[in-house]
N, C-alpha and C. Protein backbone atom coordinates (compact mmCIF):
# COMPACT_ATOMS: atom_id res chain seq x y z
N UNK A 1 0.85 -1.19 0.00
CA UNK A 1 0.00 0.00 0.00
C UNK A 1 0.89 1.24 0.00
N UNK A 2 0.63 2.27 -0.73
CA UNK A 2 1.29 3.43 -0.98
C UNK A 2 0.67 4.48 0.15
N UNK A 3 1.97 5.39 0.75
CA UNK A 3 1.11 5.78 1.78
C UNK A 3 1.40 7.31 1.51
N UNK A 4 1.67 7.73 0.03
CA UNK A 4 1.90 8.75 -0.27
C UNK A 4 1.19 9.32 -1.63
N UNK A 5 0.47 10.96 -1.28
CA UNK A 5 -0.51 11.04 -2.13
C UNK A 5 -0.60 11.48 -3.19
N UNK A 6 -1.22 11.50 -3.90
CA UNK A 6 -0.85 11.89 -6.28
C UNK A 6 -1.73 13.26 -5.56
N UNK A 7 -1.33 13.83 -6.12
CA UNK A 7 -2.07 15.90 -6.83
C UNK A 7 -1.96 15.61 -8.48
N UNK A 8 -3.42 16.13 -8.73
CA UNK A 8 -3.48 16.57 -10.03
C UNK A 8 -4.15 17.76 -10.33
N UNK A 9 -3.21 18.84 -10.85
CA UNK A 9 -3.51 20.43 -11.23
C UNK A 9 -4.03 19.99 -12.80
N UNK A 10 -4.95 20.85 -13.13
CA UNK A 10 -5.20 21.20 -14.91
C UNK A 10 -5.20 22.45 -14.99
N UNK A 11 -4.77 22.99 -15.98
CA UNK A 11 -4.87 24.92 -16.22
C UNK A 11 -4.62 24.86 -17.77
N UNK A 12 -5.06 25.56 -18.19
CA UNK A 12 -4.80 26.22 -19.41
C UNK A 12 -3.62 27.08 -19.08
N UNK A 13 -2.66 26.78 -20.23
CA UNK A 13 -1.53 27.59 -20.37
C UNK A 13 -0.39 27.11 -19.52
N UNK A 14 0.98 26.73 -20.37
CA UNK A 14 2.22 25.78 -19.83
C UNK A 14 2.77 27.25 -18.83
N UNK A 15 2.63 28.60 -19.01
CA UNK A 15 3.13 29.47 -17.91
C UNK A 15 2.54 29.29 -16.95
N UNK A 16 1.02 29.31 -16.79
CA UNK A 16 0.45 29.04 -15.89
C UNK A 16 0.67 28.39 -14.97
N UNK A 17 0.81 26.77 -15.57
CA UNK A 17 0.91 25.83 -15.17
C UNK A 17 2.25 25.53 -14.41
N UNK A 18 3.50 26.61 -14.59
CA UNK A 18 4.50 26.77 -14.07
C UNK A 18 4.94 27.29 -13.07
N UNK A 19 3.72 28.86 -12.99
CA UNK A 19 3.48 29.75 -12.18
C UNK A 19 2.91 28.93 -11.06
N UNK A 20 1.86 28.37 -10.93
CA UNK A 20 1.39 27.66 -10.03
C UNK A 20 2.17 26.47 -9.15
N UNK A 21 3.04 25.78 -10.13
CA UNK A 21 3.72 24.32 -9.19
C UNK A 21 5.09 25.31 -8.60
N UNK A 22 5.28 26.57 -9.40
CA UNK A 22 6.36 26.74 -8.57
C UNK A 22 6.07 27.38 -7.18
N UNK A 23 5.07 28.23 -7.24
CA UNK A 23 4.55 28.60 -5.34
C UNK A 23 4.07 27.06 -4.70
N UNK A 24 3.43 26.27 -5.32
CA UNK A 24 2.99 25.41 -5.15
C UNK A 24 4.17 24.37 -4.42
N UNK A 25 5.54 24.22 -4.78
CA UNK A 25 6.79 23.38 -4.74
C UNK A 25 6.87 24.35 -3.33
N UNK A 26 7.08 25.49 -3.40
CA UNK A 26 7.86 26.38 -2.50
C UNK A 26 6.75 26.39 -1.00
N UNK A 27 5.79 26.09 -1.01
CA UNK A 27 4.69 26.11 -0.22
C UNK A 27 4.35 24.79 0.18
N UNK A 28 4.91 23.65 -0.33
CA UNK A 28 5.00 22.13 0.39
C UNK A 28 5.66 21.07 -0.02
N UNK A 29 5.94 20.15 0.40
CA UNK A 29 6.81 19.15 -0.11
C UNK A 29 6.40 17.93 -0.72
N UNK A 30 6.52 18.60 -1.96
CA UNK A 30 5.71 17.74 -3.11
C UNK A 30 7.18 17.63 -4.12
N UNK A 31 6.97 16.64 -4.89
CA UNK A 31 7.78 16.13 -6.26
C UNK A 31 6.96 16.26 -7.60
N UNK A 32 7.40 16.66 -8.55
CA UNK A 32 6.85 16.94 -9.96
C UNK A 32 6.85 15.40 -10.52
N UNK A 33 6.16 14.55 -10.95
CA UNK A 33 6.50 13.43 -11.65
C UNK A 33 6.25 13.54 -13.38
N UNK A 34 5.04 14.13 -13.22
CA UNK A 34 5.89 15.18 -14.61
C UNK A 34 4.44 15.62 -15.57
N UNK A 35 4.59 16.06 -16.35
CA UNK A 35 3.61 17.18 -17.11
C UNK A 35 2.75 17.08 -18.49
N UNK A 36 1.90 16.99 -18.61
CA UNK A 36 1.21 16.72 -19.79
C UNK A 36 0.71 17.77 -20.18
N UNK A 37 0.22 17.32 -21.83
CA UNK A 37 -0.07 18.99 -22.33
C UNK A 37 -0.97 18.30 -23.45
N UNK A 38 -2.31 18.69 -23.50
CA UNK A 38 -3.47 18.21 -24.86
C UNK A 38 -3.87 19.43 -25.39
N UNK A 39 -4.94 18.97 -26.05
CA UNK A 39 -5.41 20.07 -26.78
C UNK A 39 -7.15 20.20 -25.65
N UNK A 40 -7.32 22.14 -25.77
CA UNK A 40 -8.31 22.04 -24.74
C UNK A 40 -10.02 22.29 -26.07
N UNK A 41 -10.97 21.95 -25.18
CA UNK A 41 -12.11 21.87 -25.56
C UNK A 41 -12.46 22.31 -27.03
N UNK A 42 -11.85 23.87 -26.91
CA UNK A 42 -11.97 24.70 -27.50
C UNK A 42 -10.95 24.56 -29.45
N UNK A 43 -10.04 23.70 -29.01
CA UNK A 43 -9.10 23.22 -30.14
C UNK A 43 -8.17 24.65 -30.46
N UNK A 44 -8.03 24.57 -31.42
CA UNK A 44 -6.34 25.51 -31.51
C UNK A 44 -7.63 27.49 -31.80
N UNK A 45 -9.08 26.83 -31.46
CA UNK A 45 -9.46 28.38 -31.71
C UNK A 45 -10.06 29.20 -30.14
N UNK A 46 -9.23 28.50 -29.16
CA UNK A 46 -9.38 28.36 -27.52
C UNK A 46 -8.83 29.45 -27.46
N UNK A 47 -8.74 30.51 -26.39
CA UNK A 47 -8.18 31.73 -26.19
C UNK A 47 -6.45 31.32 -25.62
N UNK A 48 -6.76 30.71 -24.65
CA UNK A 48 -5.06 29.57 -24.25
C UNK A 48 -5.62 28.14 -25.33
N UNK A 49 -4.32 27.92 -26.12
CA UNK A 49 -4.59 26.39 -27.18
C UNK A 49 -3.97 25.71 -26.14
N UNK A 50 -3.63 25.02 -24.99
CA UNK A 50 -3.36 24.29 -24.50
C UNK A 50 -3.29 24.06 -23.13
N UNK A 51 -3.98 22.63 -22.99
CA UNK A 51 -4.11 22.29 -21.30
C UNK A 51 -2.86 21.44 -20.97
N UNK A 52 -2.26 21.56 -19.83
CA UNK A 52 -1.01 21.16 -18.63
C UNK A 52 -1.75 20.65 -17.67
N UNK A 53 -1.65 19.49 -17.72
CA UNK A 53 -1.57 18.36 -16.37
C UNK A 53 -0.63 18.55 -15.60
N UNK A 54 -0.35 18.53 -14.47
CA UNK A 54 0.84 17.82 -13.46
C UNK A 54 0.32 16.82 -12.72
N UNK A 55 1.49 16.25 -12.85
CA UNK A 55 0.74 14.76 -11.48
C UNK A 55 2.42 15.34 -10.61
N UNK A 56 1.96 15.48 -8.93
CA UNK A 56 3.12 15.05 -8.34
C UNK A 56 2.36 14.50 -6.91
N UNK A 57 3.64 14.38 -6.14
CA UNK A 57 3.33 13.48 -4.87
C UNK A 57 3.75 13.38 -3.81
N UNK A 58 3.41 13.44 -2.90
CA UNK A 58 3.63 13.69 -1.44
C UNK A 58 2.66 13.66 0.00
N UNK A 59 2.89 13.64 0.56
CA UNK A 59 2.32 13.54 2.08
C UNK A 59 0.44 14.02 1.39
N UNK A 60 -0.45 13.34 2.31
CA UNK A 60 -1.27 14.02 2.13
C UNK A 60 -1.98 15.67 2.25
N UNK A 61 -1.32 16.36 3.55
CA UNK A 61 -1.55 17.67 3.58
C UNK A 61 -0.41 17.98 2.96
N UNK A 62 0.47 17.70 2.27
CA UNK A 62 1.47 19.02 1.66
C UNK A 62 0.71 19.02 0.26
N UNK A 63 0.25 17.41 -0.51
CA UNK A 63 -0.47 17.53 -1.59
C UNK A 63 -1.51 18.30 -1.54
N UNK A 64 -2.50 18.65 -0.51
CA UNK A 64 -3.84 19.79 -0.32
C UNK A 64 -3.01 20.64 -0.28
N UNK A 65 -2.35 21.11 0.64
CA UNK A 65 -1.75 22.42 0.60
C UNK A 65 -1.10 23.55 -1.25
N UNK A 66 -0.35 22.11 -1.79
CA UNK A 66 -0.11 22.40 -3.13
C UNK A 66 -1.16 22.72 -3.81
N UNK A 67 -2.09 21.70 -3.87
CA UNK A 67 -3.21 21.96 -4.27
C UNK A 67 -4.00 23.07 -4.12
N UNK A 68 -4.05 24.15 -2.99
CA UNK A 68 -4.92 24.77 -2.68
C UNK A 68 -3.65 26.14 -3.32
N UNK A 69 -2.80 26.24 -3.11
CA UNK A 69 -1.77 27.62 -3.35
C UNK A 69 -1.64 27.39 -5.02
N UNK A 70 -2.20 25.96 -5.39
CA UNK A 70 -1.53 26.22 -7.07
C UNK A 70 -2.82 26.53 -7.94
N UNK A 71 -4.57 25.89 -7.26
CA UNK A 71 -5.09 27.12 -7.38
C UNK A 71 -5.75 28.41 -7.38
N UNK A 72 -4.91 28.64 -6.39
CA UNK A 72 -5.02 30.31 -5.74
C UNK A 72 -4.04 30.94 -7.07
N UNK A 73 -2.68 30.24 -7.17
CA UNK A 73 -2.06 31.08 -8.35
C UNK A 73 -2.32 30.91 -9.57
N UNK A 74 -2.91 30.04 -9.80
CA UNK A 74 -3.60 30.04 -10.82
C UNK A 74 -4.76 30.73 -11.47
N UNK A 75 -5.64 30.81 -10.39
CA UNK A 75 -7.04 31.84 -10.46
C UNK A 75 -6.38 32.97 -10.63
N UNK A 76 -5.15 33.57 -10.54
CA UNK A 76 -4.86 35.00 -10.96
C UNK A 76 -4.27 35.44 -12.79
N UNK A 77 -4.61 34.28 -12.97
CA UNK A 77 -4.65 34.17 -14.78
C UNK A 77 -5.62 33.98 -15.54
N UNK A 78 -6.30 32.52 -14.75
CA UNK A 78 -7.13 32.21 -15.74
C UNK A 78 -8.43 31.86 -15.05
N UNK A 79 -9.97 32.40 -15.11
CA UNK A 79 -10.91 32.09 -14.56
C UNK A 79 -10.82 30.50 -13.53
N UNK A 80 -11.79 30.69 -12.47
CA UNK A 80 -11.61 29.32 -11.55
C UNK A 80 -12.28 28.27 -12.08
N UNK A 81 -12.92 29.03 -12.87
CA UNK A 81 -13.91 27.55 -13.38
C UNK A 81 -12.37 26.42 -14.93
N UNK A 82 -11.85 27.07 -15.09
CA UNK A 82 -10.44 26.41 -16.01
C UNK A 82 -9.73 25.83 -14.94
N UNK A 83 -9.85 25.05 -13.71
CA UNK A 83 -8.64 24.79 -12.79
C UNK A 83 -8.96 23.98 -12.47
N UNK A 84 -8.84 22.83 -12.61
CA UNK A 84 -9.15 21.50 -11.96
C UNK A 84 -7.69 20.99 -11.22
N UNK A 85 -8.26 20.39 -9.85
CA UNK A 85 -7.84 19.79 -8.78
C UNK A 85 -7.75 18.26 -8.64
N UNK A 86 -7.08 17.84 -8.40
CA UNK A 86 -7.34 16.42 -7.42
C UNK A 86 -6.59 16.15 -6.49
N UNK A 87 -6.86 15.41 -5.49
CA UNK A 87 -5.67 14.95 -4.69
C UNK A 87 -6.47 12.92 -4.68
N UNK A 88 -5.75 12.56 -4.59
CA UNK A 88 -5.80 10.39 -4.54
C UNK A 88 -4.95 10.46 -3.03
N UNK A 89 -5.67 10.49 -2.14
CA UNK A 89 -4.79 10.06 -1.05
C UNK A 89 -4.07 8.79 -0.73
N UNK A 90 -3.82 7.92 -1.59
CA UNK A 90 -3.24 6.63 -1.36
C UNK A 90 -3.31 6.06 -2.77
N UNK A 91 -2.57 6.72 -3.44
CA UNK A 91 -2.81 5.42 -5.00
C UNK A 91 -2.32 4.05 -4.91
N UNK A 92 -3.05 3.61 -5.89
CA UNK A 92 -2.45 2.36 -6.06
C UNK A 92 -1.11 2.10 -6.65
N UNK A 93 -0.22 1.31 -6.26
CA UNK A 93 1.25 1.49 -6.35
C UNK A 93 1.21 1.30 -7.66
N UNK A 94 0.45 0.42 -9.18
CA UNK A 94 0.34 0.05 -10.29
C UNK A 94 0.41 1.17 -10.96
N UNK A 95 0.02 2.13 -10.49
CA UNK A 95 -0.04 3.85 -11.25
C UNK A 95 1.33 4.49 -11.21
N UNK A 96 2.44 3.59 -9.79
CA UNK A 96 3.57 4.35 -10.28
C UNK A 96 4.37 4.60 -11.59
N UNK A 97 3.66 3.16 -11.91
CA UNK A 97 4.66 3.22 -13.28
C UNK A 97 4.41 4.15 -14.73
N UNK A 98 2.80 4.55 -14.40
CA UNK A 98 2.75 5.62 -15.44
C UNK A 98 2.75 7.31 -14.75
N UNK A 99 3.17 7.47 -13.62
CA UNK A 99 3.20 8.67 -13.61
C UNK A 99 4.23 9.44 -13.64
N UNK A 100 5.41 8.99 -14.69
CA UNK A 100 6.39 9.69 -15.03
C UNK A 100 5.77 10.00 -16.40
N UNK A 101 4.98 9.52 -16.97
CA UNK A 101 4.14 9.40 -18.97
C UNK A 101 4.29 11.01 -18.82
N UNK A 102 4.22 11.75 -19.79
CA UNK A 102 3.73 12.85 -19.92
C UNK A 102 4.46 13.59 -21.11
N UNK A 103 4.02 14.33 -21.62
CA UNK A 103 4.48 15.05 -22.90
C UNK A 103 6.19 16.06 -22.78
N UNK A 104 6.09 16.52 -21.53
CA UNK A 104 6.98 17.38 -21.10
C UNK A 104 7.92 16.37 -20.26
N UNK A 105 9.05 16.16 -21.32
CA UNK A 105 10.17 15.91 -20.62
C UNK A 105 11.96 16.07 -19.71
N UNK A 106 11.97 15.33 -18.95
CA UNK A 106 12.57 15.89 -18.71
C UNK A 106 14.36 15.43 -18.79
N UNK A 107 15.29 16.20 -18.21
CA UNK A 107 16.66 15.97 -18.64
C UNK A 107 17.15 15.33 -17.77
């Protein structure tokens, strides 16, 4: 059993989405496992053409805490209703293996 919890931010816009995990990093002790990027509802005629996932992970209150500061900084860009949240307080360990997947890689 995994006793450590997944956060998942959505925002329109990869600044955004930067702006947010970085108060978000600095405000609790969370890990980035890493970043996805689709196309949003709206397709390339969307005002932002692109949605950013993050999945990262950590304690259960540092993941709320991230969660709640990434979007607070987030709502200062882009309406609240564009910001989706999650926190999984205990994933299943089978998910570790895809939550490095993501479009944005890293070095």
């Amino acid at each position: 059993m995994n006793k450590k919890a997944l956060g998942l931010l959505e925002v329109q816009g990869y600044s955004v989405a930067l702006a947010a995990m970085d108060k978000a990093c600095k405000s609790a002790d969370i890990k980035i496992m890493a970043m996805d990027c689709n196309n949003p509802k709206g397709g390339d005629g969307a005002f932002i053409p692109v949605v950013v996932q993050v999945k990262f992970i950590g304690s259960v209150s540092d993941v709320n805490v991230a969660l709640e500061v990434a979007r607070e900084v987030a709502s200062g860009y882009i309406p609240k209703e564009e910001i989706l949240t999650s926190c999984i307080p205990s994933y299943h360990e089978d998910l570790q293996d895809i939550l490095n997947v993501g479009k944005v890689k890293k070095k």
